[in-house]
N, C-alpha and C. Protein backbone atom coordinates (compact mmCIF):
# COMPACT_ATOMS: atom_id res chain seq x y z
N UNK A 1 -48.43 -60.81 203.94
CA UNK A 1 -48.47 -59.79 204.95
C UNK A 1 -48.36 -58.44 204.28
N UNK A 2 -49.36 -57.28 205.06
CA UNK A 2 -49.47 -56.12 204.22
C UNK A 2 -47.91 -55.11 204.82
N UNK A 3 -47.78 -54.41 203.93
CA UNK A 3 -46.69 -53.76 204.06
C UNK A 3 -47.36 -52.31 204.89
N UNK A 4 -46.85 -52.10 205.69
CA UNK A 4 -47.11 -50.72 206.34
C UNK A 4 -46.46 -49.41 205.43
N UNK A 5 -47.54 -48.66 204.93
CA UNK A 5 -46.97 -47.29 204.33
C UNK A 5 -46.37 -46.15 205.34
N UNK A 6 -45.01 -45.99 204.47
CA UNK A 6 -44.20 -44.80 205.60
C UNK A 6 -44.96 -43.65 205.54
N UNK A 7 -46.15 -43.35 204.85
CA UNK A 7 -47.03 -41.84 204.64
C UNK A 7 -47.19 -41.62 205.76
N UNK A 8 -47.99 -41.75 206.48
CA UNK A 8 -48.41 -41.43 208.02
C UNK A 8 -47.21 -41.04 208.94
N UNK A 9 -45.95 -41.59 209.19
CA UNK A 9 -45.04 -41.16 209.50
C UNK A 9 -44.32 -39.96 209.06
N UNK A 10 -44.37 -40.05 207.84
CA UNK A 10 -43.45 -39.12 207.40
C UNK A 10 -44.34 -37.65 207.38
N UNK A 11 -45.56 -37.49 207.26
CA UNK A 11 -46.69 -36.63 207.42
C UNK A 11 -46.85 -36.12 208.79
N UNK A 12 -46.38 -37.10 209.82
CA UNK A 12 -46.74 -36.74 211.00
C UNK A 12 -45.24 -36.09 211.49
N UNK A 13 -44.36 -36.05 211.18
CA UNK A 13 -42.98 -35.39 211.33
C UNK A 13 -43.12 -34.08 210.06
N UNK A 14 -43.45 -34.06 209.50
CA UNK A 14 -43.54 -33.10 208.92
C UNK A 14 -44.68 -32.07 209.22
N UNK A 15 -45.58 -32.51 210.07
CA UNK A 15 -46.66 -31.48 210.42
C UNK A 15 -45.52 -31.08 211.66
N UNK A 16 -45.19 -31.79 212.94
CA UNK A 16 -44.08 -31.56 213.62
C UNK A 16 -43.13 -30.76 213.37
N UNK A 17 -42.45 -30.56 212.13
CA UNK A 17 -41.44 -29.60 211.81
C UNK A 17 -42.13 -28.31 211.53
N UNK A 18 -42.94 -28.59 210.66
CA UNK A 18 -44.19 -27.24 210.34
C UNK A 18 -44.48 -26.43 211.86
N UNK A 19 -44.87 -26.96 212.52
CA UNK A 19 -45.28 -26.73 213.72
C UNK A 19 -43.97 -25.92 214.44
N UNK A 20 -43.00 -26.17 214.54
CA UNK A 20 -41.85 -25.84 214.71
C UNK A 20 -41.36 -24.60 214.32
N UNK A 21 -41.87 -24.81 212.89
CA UNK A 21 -41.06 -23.64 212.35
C UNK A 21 -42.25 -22.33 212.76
N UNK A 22 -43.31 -22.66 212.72
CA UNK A 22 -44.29 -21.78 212.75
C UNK A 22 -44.37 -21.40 214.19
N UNK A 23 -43.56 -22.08 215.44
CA UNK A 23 -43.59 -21.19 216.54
C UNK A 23 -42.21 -20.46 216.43
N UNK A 24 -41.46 -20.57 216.12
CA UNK A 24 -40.13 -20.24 216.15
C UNK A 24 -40.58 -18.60 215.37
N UNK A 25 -41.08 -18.83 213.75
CA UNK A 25 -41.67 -17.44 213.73
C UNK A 25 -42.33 -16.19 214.65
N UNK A 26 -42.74 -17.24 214.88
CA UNK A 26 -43.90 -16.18 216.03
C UNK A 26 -42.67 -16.02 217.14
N UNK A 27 -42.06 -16.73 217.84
CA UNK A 27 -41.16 -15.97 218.99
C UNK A 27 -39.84 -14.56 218.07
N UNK A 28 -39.64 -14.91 217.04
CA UNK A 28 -38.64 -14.16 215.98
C UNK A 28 -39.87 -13.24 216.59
N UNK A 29 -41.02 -12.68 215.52
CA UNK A 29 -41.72 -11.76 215.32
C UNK A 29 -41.55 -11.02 216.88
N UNK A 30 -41.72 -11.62 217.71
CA UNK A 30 -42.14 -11.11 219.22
C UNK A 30 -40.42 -10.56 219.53
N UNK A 31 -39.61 -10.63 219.19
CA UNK A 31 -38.32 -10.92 219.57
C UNK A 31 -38.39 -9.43 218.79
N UNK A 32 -38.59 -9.41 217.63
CA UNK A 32 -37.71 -8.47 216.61
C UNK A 32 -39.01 -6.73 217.12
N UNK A 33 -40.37 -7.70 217.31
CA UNK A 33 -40.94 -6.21 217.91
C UNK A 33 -40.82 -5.80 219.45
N UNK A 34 -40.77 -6.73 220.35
CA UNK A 34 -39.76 -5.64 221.70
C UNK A 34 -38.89 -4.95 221.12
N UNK A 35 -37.95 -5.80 220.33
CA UNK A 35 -36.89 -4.80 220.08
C UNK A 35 -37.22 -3.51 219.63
N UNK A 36 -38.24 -3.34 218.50
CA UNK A 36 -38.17 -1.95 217.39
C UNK A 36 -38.82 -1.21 218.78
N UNK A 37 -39.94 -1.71 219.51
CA UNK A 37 -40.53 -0.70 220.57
C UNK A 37 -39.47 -0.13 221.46
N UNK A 38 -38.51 -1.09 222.21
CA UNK A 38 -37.85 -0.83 223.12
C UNK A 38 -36.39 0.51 222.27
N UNK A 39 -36.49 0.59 220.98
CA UNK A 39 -35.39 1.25 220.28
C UNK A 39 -36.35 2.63 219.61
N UNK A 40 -37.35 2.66 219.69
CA UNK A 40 -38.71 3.82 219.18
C UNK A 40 -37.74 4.71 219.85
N UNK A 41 -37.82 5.79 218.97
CA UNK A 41 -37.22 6.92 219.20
C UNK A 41 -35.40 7.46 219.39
N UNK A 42 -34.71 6.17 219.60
CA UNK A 42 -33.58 6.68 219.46
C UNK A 42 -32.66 6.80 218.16
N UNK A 43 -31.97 7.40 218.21
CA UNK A 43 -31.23 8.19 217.11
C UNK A 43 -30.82 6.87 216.39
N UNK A 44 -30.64 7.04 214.87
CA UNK A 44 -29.96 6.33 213.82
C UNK A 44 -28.99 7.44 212.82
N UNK A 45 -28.35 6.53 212.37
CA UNK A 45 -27.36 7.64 211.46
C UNK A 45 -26.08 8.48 212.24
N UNK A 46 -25.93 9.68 211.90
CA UNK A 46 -25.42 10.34 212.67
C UNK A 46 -25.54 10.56 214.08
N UNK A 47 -24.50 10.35 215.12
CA UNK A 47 -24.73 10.70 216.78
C UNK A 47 -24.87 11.86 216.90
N UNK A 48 -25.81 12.11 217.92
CA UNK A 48 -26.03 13.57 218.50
C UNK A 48 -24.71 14.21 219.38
N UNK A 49 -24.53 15.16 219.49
CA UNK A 49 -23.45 16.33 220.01
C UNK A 49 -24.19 15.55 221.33
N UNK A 50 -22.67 15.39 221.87
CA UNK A 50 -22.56 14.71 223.30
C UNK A 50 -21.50 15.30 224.00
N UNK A 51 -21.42 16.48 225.06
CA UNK A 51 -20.74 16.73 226.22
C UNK A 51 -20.67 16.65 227.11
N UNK A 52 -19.90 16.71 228.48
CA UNK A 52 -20.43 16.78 229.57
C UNK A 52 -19.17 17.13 230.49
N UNK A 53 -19.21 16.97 231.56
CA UNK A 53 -18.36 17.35 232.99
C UNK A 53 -18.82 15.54 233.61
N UNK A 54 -16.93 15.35 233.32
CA UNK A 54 -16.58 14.07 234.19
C UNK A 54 -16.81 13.81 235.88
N UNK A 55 -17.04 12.92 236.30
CA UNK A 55 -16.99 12.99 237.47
C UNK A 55 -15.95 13.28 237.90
N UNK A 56 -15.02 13.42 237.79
CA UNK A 56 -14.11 14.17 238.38
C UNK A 56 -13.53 15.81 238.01
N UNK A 57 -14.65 16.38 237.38
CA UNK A 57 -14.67 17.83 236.90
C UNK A 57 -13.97 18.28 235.91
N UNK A 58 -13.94 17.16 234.83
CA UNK A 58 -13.33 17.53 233.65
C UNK A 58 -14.18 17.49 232.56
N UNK A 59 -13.77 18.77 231.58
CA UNK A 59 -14.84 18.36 230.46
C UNK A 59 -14.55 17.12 229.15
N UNK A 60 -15.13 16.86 229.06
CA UNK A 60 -15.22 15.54 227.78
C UNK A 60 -16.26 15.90 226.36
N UNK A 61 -16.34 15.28 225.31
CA UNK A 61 -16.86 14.99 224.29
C UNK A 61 -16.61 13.81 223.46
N UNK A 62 -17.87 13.62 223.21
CA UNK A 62 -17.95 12.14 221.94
C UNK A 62 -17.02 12.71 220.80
N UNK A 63 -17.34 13.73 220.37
CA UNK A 63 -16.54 14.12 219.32
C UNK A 63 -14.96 13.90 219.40
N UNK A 64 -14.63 14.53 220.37
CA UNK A 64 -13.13 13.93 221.08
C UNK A 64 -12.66 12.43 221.10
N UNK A 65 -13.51 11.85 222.14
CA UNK A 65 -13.03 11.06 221.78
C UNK A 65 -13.41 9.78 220.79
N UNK A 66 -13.90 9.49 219.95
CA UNK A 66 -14.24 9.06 218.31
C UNK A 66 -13.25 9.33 217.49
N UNK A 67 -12.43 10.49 217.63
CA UNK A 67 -11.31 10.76 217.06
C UNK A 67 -10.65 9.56 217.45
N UNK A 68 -10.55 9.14 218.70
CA UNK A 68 -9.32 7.75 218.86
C UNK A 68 -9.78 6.07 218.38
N UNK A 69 -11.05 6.54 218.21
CA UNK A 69 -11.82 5.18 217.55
C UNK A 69 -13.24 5.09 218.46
N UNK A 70 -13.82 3.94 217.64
CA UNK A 70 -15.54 3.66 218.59
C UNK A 70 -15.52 3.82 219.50
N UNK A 71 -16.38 4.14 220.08
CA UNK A 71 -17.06 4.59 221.17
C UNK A 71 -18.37 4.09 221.41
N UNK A 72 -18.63 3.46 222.88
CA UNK A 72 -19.70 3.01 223.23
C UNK A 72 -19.95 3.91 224.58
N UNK A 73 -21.48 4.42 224.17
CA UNK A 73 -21.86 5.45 224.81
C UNK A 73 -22.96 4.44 225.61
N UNK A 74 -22.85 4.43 226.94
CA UNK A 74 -23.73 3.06 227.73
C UNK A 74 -24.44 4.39 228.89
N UNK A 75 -26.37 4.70 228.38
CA UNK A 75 -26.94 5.19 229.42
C UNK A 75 -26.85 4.20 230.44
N UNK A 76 -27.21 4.57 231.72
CA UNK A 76 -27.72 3.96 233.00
C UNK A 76 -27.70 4.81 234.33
N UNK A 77 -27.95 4.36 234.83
CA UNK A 77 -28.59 4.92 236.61
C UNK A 77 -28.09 4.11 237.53
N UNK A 78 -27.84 4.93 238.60
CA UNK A 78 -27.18 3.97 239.98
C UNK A 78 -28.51 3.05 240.56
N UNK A 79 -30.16 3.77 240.60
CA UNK A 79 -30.54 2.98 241.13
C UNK A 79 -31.45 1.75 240.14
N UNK A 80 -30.56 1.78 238.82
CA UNK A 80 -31.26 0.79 237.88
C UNK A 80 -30.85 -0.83 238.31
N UNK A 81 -31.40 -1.95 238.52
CA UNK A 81 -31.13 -3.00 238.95
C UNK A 81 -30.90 -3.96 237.82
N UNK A 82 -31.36 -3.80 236.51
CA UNK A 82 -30.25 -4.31 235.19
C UNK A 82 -29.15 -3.62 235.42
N UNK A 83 -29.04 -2.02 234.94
CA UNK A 83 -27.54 -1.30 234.91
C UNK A 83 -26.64 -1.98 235.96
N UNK A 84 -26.75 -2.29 237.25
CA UNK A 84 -25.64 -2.68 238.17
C UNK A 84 -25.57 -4.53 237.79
N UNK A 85 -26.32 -4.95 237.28
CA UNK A 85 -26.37 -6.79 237.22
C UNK A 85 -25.55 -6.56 235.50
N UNK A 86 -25.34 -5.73 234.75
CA UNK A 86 -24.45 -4.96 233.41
C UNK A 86 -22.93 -4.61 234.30
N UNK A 87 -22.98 -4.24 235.23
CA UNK A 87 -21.40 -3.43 235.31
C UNK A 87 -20.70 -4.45 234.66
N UNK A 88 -20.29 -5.33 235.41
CA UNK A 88 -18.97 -6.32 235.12
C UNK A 88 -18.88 -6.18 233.93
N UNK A 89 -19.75 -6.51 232.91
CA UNK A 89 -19.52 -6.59 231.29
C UNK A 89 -19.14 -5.09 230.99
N UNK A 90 -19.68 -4.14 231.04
CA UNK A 90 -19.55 -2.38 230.90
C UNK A 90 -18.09 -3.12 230.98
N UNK A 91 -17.27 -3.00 232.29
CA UNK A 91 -15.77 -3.44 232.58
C UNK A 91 -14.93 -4.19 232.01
N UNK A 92 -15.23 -5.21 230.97
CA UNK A 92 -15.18 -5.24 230.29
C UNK A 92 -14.88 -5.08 228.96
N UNK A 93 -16.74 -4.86 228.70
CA UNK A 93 -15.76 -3.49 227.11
C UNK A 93 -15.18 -3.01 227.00
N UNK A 94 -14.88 -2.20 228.45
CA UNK A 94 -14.17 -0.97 228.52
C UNK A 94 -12.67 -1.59 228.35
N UNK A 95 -12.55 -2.75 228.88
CA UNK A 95 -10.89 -3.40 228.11
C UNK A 95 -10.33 -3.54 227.02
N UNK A 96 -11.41 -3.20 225.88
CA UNK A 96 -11.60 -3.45 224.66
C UNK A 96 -11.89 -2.18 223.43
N UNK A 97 -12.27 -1.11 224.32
CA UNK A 97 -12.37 0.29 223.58
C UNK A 97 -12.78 0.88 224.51
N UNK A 98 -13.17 2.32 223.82
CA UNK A 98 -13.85 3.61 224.91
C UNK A 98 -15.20 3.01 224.98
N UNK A 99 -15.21 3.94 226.32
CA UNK A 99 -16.79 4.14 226.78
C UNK A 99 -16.92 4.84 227.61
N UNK A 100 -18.00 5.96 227.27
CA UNK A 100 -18.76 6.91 227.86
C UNK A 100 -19.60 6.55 228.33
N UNK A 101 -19.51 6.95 229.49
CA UNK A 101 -21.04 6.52 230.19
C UNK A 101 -21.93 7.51 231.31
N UNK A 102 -22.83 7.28 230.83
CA UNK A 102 -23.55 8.76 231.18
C UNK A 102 -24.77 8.37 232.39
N UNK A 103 -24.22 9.18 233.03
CA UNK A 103 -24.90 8.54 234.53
C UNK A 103 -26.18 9.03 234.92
N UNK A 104 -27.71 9.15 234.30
CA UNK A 104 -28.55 9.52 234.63
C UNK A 104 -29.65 9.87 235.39
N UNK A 105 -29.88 11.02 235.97
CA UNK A 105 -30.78 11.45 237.01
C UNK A 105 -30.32 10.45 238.57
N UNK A 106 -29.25 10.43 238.30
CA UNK A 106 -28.99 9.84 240.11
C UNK A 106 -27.64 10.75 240.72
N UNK A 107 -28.14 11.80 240.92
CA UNK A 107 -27.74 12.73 242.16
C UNK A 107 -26.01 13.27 241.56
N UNK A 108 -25.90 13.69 242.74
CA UNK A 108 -24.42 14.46 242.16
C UNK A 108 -23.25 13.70 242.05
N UNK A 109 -22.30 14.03 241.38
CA UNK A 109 -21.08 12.96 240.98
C UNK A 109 -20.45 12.78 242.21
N UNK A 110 -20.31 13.21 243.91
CA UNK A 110 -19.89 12.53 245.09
C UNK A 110 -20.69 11.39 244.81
N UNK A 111 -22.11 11.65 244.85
CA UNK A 111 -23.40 10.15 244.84
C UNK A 111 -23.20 9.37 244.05
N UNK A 112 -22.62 9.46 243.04
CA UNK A 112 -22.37 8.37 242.33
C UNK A 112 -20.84 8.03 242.36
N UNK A 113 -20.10 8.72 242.29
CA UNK A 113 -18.88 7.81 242.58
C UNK A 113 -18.92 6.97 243.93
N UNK A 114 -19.69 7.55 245.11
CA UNK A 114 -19.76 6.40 246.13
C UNK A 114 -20.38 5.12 245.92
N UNK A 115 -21.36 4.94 245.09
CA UNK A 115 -22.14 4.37 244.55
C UNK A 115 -21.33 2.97 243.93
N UNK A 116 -20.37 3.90 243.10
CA UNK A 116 -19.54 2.89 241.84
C UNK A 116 -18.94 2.52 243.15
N UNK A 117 -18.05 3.28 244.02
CA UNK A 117 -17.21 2.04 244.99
C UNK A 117 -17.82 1.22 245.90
N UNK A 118 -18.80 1.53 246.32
CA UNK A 118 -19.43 0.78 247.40
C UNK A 118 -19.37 -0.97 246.38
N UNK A 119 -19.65 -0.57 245.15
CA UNK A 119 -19.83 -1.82 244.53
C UNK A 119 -18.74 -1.77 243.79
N UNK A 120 -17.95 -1.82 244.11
CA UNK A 120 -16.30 -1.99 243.55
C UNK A 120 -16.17 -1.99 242.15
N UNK A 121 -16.69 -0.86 240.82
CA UNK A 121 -16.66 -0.74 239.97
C UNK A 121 -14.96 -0.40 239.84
N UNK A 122 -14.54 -1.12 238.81
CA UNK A 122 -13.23 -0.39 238.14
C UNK A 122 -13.00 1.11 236.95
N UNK A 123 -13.25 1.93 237.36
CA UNK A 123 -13.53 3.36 236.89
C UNK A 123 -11.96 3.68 235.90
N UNK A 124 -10.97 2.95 236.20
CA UNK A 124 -9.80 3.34 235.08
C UNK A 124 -10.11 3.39 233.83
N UNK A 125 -10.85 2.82 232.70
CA UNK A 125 -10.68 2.18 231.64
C UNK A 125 -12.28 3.29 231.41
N UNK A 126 -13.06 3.70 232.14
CA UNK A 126 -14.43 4.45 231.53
C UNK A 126 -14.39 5.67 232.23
N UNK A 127 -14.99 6.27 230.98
CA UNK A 127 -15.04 7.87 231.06
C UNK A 127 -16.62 8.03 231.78
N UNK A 128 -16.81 8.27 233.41
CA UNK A 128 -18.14 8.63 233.49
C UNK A 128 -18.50 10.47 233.68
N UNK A 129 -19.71 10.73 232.85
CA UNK A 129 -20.62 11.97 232.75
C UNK A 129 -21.61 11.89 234.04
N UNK A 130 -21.90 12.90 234.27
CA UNK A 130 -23.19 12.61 235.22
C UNK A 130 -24.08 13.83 234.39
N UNK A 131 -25.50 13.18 234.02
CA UNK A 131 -26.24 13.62 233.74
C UNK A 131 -27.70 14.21 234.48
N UNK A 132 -27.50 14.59 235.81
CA UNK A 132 -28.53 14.88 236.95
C UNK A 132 -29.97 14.97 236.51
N UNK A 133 -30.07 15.81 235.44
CA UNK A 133 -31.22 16.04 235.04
C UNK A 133 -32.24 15.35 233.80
N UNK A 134 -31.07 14.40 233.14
CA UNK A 134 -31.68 13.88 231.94
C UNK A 134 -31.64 13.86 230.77
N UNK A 135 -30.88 15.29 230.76
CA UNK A 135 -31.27 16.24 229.18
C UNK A 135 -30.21 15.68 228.43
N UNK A 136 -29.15 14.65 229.16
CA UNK A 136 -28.33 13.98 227.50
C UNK A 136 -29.42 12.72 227.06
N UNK A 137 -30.03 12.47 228.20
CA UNK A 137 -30.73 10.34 227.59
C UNK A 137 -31.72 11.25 226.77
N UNK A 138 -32.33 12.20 227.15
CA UNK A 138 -33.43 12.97 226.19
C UNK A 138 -33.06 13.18 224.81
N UNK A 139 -31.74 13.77 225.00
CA UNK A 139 -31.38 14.59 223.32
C UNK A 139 -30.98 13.28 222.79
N UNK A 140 -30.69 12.00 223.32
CA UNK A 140 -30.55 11.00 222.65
C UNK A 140 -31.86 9.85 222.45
N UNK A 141 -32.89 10.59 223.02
CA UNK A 141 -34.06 9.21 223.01
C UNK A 141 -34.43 8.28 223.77
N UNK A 142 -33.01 8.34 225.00
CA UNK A 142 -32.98 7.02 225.81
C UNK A 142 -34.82 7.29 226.76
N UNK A 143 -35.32 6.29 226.45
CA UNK A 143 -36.56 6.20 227.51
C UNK A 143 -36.62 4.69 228.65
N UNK A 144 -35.13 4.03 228.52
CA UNK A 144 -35.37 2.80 229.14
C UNK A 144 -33.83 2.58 229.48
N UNK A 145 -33.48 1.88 231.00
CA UNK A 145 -31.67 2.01 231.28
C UNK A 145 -31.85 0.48 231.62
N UNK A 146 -30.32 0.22 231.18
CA UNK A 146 -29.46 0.54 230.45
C UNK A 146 -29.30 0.50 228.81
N UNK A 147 -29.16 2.11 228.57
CA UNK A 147 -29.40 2.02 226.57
C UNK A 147 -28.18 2.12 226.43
N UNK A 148 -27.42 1.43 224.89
CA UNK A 148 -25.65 1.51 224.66
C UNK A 148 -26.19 1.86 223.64
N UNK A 149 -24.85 2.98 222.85
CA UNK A 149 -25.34 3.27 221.60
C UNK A 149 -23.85 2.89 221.24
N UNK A 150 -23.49 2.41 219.88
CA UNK A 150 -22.02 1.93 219.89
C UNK A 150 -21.74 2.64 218.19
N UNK A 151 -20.66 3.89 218.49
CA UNK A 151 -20.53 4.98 217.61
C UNK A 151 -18.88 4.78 216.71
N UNK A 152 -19.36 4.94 215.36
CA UNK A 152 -17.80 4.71 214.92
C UNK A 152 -17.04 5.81 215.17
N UNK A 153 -15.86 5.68 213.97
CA UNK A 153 -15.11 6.71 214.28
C UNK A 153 -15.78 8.10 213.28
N UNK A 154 -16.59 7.68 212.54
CA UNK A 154 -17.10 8.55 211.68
C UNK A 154 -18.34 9.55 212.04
N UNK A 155 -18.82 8.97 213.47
CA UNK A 155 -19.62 9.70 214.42
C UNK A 155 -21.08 8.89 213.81
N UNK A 156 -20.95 8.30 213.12
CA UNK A 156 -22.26 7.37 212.74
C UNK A 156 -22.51 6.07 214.12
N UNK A 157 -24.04 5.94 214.53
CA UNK A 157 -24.39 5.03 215.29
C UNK A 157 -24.34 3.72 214.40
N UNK A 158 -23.72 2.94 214.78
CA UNK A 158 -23.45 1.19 214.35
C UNK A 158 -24.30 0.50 214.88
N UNK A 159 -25.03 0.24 215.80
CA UNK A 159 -25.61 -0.30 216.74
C UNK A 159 -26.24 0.27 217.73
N UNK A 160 -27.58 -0.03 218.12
CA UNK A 160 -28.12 0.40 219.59
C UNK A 160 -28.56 -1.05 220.27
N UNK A 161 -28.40 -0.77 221.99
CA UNK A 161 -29.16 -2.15 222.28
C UNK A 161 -29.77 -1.14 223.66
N UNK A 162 -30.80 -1.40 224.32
CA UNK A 162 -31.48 -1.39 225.10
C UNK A 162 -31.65 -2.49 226.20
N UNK A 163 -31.27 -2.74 227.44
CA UNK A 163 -31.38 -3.38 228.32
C UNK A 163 -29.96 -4.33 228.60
N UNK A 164 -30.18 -5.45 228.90
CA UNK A 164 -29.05 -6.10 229.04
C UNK A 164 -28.61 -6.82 228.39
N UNK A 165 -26.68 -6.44 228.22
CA UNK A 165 -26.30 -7.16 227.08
C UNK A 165 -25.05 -7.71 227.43
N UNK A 166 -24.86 -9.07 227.30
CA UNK A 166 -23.69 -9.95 227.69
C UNK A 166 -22.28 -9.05 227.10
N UNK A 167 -21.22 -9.55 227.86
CA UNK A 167 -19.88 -9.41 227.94
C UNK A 167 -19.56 -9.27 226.18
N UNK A 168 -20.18 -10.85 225.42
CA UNK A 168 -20.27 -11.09 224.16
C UNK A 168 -20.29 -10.20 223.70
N UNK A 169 -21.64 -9.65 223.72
CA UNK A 169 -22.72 -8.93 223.00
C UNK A 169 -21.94 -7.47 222.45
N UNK A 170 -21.33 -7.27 223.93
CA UNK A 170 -20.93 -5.62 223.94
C UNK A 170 -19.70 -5.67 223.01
N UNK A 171 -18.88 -6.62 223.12
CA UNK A 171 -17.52 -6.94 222.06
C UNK A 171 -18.02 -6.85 220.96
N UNK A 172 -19.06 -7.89 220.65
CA UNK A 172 -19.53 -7.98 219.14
C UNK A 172 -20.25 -6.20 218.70
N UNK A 173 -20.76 -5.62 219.21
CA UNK A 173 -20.59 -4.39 218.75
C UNK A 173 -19.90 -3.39 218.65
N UNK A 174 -18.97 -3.31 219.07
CA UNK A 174 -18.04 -2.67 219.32
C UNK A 174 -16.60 -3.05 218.16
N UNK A 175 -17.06 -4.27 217.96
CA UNK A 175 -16.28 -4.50 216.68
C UNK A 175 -17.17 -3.99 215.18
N UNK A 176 -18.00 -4.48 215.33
CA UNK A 176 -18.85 -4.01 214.60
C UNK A 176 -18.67 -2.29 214.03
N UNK A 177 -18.58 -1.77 215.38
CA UNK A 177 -18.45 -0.04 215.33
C UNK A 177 -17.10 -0.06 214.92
N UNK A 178 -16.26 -0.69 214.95
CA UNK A 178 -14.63 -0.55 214.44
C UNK A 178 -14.27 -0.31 212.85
């Protein structure tokens, strides 16, 4: 009786793994270029001069506070439908370090603080800006909400992410920025 050669088997699992690895590339590649598109244009290196008037009419700065450690600077909009499906995690981080958050082109800080309560945001733990017109997501690049930029204490950007990012995600940078 002839002996069956394991070649064919072992050839046919190995075109299988080949195959494998060669889609897995291609989703990486697709993975790693949303990303660079969705990050085109925003700042690396040093953070840009960031001020503003709190919603509750106080003035603030990144510079300020970076002095007490990282800082995660989280664009978004009241009527963005990622940014509000993000709060809980934002709430979060914010248990875990600062965060600025800069409230873009959605109306005056009454409009948005009603906004945050109607949806029972916890506002103790984050510093919100209202940005009416734009001109901070601009001087920073943001072209897509919700953008986090996660800043050490040295005023250097550690991290950017664009869109939505788990509870995880936001810790793991934020340590990162530490």
């Amino acid at each position: 009786m002839a002996e069956s050669s394991p070649e064919p088997a072992r050839s046919a699992r190995f075109k299988r793994l080949r195959s494998w690895a060669f889609q897995g590339l291609v989703v990486l590649a697709l993975v790693l270029g949303i990303r660079a598109y969705q990050t085109r244009g925003t700042p690396t290196g040093p953070a840009p001069e960031l001020s503003g008037t709190t919603l509750e009419g106080q003035i603030v700065s990144l510079d300020q506070m970076r002095r007490e450690g990282p800082v995660m600077v989280h664009f978004w909009a009241t009527w963005c439908g990622v940014c509000q499906a993000m709060e809980g995690n934002v709430e979060a981080a914010a248990g875990h370090g600062r965060v600025l958050a800069i409230s873009t082109q959605s109306g005056d800080a009454a409009s948005i603080l009603r906004a945050l309560d109607e949806r029972g945001v916890d506002r103790a733990n984050i510093t919100f800006v209202n940005d009416p017109r734009g001109l901070l997501a601009a001087r920073w690049g943001v072209s897509a909400f919700p953008t986090s930029f996660f800043v050490d204490r040295e005023g250097e950007i550690a991290a950017t992410e664009v869109g939505y990012v788990t509870t995880l995600g936001l810790w793991a940078r934020q340590w990162l920025a530490d």
